[in-house]
Protein backbone atom coordinates (compact mmCIF):
# COMPACT_ATOMS: atom_id res chain seq x y z
CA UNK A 1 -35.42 64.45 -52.93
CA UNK A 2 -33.96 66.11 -50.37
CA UNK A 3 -29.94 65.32 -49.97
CA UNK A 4 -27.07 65.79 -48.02
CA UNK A 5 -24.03 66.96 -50.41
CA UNK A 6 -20.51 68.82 -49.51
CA UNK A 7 -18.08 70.46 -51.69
CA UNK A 8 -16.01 67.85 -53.54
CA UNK A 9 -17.81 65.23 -52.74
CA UNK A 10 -17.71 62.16 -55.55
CA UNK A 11 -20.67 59.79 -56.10
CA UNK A 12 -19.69 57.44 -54.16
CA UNK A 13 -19.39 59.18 -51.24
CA UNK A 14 -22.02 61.07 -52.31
CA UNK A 15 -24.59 57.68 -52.30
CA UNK A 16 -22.67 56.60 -48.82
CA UNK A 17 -23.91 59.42 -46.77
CA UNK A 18 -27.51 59.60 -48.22
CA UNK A 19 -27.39 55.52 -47.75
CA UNK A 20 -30.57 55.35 -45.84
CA UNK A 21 -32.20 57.99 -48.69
CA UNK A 22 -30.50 55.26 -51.16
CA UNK A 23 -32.53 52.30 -50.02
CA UNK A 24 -35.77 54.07 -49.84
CA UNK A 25 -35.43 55.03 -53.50
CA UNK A 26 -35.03 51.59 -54.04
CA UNK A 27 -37.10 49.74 -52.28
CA UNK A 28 -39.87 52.12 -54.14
CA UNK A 29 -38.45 51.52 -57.20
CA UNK A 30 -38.31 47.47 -56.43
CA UNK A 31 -42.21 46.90 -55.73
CA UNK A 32 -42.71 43.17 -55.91
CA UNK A 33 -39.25 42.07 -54.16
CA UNK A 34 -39.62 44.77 -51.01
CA UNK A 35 -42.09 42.76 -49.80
CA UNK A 36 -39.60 39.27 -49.80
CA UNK A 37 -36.55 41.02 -48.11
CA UNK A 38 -36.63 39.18 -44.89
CA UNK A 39 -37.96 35.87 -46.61
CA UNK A 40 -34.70 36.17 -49.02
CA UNK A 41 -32.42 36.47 -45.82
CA UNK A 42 -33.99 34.08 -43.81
CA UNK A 43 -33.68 31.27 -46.86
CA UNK A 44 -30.48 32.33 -48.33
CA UNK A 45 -28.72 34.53 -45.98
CA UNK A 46 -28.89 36.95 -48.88
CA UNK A 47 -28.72 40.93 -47.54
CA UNK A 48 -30.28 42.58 -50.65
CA UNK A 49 -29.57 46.00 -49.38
CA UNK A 50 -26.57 45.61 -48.58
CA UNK A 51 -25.47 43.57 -51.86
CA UNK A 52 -27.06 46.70 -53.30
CA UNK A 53 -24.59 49.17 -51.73
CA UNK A 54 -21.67 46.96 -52.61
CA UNK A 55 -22.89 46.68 -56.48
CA UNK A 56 -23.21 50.16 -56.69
CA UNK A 57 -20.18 50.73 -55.36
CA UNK A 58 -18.35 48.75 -58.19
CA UNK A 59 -20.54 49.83 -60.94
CA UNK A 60 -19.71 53.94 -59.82
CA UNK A 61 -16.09 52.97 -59.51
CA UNK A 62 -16.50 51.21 -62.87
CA UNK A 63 -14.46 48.45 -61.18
CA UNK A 64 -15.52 45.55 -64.15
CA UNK A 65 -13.37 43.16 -62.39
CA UNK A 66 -15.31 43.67 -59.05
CA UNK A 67 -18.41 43.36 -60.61
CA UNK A 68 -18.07 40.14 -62.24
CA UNK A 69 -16.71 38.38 -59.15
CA UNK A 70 -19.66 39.52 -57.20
CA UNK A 71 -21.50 38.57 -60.12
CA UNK A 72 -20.69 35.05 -59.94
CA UNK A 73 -21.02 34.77 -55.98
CA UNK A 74 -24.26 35.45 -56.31
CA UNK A 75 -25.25 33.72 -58.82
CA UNK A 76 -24.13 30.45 -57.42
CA UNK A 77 -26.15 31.79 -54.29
CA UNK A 78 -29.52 31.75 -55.83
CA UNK A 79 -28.91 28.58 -57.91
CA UNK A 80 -28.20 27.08 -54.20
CA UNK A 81 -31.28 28.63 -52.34
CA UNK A 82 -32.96 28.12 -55.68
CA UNK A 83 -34.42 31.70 -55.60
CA UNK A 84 -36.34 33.26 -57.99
CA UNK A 85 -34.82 35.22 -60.97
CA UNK A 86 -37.37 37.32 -61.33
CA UNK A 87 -37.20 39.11 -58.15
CA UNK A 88 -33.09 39.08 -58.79
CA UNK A 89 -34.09 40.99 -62.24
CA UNK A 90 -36.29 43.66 -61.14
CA UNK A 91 -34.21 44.22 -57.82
CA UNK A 92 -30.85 44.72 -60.20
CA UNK A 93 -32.98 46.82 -62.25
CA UNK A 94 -34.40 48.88 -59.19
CA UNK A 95 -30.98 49.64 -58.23
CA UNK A 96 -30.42 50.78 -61.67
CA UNK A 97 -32.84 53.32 -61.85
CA UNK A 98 -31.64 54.36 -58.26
CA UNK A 99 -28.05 54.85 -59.60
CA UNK A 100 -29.43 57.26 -62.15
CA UNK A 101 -31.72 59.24 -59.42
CA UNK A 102 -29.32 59.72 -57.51
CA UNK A 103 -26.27 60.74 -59.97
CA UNK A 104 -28.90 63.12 -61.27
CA UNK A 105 -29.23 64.86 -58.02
CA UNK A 106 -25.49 64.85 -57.87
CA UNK A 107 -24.81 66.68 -60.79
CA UNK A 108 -27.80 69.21 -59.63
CA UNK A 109 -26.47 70.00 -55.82
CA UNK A 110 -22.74 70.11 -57.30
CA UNK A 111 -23.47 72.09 -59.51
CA UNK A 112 -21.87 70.78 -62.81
CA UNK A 113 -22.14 72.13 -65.62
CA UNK A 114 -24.66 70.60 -68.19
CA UNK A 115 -22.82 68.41 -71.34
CA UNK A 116 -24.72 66.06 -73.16
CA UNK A 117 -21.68 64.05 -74.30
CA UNK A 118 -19.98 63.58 -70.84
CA UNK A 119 -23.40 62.30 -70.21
CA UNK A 120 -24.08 59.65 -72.45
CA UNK A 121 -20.60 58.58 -71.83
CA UNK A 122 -21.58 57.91 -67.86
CA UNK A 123 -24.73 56.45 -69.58
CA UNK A 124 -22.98 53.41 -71.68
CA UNK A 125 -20.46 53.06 -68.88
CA UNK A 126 -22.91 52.77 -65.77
CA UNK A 127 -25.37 50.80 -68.32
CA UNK A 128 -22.89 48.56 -69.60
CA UNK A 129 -21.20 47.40 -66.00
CA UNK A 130 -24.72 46.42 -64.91
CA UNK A 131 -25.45 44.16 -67.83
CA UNK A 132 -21.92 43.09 -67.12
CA UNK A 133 -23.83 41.77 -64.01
CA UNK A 134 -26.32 40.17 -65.17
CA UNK A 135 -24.71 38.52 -67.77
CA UNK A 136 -22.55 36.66 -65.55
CA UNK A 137 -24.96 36.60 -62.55
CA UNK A 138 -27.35 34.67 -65.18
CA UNK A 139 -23.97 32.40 -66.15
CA UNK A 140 -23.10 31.53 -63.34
CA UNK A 141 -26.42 30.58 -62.37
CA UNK A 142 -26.42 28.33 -65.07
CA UNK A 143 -23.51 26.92 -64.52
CA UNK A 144 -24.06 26.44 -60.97
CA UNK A 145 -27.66 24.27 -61.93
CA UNK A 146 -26.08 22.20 -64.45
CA UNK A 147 -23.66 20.83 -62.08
CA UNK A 148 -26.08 20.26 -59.45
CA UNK A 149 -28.25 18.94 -61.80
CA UNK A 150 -25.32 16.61 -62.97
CA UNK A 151 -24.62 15.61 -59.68
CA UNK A 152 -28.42 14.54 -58.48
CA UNK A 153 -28.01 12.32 -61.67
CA UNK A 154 -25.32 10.65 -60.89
CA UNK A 155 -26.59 10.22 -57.38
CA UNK A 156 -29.83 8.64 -58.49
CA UNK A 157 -27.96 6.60 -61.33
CA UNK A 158 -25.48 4.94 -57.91
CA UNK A 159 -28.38 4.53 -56.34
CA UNK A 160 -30.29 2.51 -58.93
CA UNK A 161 -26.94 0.30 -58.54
CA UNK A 162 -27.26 -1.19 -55.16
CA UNK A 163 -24.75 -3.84 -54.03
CA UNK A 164 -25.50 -5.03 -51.10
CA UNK A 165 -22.81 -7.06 -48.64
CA UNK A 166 -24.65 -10.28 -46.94
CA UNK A 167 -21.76 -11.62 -45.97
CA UNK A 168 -17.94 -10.67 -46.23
CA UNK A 169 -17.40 -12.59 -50.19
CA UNK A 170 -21.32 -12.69 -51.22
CA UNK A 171 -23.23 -9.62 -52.00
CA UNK A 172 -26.77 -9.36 -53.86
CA UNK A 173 -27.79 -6.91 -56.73
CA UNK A 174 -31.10 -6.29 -56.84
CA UNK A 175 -31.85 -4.88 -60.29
CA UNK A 176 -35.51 -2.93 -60.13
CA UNK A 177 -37.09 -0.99 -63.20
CA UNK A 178 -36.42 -0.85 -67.13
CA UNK A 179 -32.97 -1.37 -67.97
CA UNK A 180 -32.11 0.27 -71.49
CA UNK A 181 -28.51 0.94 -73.24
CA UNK A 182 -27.65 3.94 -70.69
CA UNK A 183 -28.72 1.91 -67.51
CA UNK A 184 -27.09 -1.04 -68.36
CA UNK A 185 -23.79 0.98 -68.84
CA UNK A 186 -23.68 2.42 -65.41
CA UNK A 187 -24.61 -0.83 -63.75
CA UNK A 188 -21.73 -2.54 -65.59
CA UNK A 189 -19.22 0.10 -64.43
CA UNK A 190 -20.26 0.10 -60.59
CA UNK A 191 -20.42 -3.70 -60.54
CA UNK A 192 -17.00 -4.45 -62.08
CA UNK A 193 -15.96 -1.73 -59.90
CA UNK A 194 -17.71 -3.22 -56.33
CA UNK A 195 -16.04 -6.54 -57.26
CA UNK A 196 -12.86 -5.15 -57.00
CA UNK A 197 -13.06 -3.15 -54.34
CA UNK A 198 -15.04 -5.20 -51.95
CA UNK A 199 -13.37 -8.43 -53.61
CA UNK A 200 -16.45 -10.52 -53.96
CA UNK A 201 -16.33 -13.95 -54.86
CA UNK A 202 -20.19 -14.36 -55.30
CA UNK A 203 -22.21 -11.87 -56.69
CA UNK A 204 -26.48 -12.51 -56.80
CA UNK A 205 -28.32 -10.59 -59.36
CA UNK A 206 -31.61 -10.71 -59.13
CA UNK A 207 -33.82 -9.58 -61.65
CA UNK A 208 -36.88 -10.37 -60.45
CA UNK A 209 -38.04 -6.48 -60.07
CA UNK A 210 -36.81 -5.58 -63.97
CA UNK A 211 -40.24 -4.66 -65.55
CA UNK A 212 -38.48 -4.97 -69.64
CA UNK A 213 -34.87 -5.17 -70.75
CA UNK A 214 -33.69 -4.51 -74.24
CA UNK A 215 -32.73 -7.71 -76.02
CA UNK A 216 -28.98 -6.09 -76.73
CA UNK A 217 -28.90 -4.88 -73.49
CA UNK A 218 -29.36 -8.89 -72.63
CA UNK A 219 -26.56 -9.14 -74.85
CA UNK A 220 -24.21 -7.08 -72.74
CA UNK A 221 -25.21 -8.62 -69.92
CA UNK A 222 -23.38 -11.71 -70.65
CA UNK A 223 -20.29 -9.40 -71.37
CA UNK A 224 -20.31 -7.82 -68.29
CA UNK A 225 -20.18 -11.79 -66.83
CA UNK A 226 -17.59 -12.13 -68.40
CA UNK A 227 -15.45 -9.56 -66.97
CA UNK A 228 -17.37 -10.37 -63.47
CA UNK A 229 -15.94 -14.63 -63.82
CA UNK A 230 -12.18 -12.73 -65.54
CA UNK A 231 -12.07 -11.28 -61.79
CA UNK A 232 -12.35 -13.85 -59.73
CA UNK A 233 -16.22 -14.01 -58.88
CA UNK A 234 -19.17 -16.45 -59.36
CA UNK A 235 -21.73 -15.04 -61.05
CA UNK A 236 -25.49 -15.54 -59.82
CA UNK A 237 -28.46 -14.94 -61.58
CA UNK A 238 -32.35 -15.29 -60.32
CA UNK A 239 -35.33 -14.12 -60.53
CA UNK A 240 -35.90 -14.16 -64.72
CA UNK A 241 -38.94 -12.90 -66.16
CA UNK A 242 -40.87 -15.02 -69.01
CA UNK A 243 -39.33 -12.82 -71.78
CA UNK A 244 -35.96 -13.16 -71.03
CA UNK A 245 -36.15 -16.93 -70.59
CA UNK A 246 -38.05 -16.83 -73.90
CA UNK A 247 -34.93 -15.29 -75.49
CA UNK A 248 -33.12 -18.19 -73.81
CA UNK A 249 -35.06 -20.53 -75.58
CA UNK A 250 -35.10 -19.18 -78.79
CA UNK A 251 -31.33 -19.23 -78.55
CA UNK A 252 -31.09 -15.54 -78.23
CA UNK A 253 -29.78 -15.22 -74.97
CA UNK A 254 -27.03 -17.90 -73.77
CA UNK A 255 -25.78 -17.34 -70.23
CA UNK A 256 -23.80 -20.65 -70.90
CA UNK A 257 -21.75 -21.29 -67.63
CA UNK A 258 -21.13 -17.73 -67.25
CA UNK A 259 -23.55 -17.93 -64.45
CA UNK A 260 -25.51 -20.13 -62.25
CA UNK A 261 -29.03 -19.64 -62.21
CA UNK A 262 -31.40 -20.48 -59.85
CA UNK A 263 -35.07 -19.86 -59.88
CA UNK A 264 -35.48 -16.91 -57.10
CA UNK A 265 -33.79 -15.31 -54.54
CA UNK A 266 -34.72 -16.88 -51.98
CA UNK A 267 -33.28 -20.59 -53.27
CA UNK A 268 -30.18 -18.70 -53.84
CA UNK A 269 -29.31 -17.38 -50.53
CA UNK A 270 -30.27 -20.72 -49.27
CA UNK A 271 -27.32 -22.29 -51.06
CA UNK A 272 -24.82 -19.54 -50.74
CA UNK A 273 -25.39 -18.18 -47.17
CA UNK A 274 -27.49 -21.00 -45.33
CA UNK A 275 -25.53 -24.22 -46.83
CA UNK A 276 -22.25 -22.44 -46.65
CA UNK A 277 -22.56 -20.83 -43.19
């Protein structure tokens, strides 16, 4: 390897103005992920040769502090872009094994003497700050995933909710799917919530699209119209399947006058929007 190298020259500088040199070492060393440079920066704006410079930069300078900032950016990055890790491993590795070419061809040009113990000293240390990096590269991408993750369910669980204004005091809720324990829970929470805020004084919950519902969860459901009639708002309820009238029956179920139920939706908005208009 043929290098540029002045008297007194440190590592860093040493690396800064071979740079060019630098990335061709690396992008030999980095096989699979030279290839998926411009495909990185085009879908994350990620610069892998220059992140590259700056790591190395912190990990010569043995700045820790530096490194696990950067550590963290980029981590968050790729959870974002949702790259893949294993071109981020073999690329940090790449630039590991380029740190050690080239502070090899350091010590030979400047001529330092040879000492096994300095050696395995700048070993651990330059070792240890990368796996500094990629312990909290890989944490932070974590991190970063959970939340998102966290925040697409929470997303889908508001939209499972949907209250929908047909007129300024009325507003349907069209309950669609399976409604267990956890469902039931959120639905409770953004209705008595909507009610408030929106102060509606008729509230239409049809249930004609709920494929099963857990007989507690029919349980709670009279709760939560309860605290719908405690603020203020008539509760109605269409659209029942066979089973849940079946609990009504068997005296499992008992609405009561906690809510007015009419046969389908259609009978309701006839008497709440069409008679009342």
């Amino acid at each position: 390897m043929d290098l540029k190298y002045e008297e007194g020259q440190d590592i860093k500088d040493f690396i800064a103005a071979n740079d060019k040199r630098f990335e061709e070492n690396l992008l030999n060393e980095a096989v699979n992920v030279r290839d998926k440079i411009e495909e990185i920066l085009l879908t994350g704006n990620i610069n892998l040769l220059k992140n590259a410079h700056k790591l190395t930069v912190h990990v010569v300078e043995q700045d820790e502090e530096e490194v696990i900032d950067f550590a963290k950016q980029e981590g968050v990055i790729w959870a974002k872009y949702a790259m893949t890790l294993s071109f981020k491993l073999e690329w940090v590795q790449a630039i590991r094994r380029t740190i050690w070419n080239f502070l090899y061809e350091y010590e030979v040009l400047s001529g330092m003497p040879e000492n096994r113990e300095a050696f395995y000293r700048l070993e651990e240390k330059i070792n240890d700050q990368i796996d500094k990096f990629l312990n909290w590269f890989f944490i932070s991408f974590s991190d970063f995933k959970d939340q998102l993750l966290e925040s697409q369910k929470s997303l889908v669980k508001n939209l499972s909710v949907p209250i929908i204004p047909i007129k300024s005091n009325v507003c349907i809720l069209p309950l669609i799917g399976e409604i267990d324990r956890e469902r039931y829970q959120v639905i409770e929470e953004k209705v008595l919530m909507e009610v408030a805020r929106l102060h509606i004084q008729t509230l239409i919950i049809d249930l004609s699209g709920v494929a099963e519902m857990e007989k507690d969860v029919s349980h709670y459901l009279t709760k939560m119209l309860d605290g719908i009639a405690m603020m203020g708002c008539e509760s109605v309820i269409t659209g029942m399947s066979a089973a849940i009238v079946k609990h009504m029956v068997e005296g499992e179920i008992d609405f009561g006058d906690k809510a007015d139920i009419k046969g389908n939706l259609q009978q309701a908005l006839e008497e709440y929007l069409v008679n009342n208009s």
